[in-house]
Protein backbone atom coordinates (compact mmCIF):
# COMPACT_ATOMS: atom_id res chain seq x y z
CA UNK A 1 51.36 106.45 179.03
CA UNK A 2 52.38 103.97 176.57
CA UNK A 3 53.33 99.79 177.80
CA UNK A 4 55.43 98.57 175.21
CA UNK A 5 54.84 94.75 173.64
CA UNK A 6 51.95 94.64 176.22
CA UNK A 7 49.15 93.74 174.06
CA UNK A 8 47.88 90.52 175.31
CA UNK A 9 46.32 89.76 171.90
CA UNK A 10 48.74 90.78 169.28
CA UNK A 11 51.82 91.93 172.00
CA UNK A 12 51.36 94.96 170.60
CA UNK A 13 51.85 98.81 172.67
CA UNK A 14 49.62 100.19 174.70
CA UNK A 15 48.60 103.25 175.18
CA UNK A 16 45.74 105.69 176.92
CA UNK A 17 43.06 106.75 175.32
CA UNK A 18 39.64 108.36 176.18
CA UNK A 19 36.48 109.35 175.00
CA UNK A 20 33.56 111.40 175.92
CA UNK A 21 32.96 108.55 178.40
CA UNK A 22 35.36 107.37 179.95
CA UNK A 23 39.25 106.81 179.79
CA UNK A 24 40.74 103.29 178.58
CA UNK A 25 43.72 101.80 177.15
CA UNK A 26 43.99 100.35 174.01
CA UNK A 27 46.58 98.54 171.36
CA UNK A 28 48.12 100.88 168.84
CA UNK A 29 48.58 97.91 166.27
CA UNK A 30 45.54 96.28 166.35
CA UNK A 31 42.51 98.07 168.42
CA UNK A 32 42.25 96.02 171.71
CA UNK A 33 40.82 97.75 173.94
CA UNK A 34 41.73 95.88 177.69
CA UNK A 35 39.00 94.56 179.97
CA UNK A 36 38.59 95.84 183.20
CA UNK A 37 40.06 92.95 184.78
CA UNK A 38 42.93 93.24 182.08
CA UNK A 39 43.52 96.85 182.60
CA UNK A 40 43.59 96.21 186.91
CA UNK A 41 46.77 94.01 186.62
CA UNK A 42 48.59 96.35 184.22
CA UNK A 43 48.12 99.35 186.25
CA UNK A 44 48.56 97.55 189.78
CA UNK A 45 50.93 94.70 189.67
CA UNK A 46 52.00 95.22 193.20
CA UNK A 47 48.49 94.37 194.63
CA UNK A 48 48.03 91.78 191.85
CA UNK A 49 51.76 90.27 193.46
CA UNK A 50 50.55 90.86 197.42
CA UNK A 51 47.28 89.25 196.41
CA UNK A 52 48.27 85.99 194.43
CA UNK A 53 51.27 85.66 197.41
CA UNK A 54 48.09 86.38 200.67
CA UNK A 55 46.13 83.00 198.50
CA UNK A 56 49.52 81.10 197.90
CA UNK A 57 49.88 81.44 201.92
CA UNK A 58 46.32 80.54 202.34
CA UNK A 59 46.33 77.20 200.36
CA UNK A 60 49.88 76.05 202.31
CA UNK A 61 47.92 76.45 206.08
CA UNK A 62 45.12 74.47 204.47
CA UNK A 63 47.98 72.05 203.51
């Protein structure tokens, strides 16, 4: 799969990739390669969205 300008270093594309070990995604321009954390958002932004919204709620009953 390839994320186009997605690159949160150089806003480069994205793209799969895998080893032997394991299977990532990296930058085709410059060689990123995403952190876990990095790689969570961009493949789930719907639980990323429900998430940030469930804290958002959480803070405003505090409030």
């Amino acid at each position: 799969m390839i994320w186009i300008k997605s690159c949160s270093r150089c806003k480069g594309d994205l793209h799969t990739e895998s080893d032997i070990y394991e299977t990532y995604i990296g930058c085709l321009q410059c060689g990123y390669i995403l952190p876990d954390a990095e790689e969570f958002v961009l493949l789930h932004p719907r639980k990323v969205h429900e998430f940030i919204g469930a804290a958002e709620r959480q803070v405003a009953k505090a409030a």
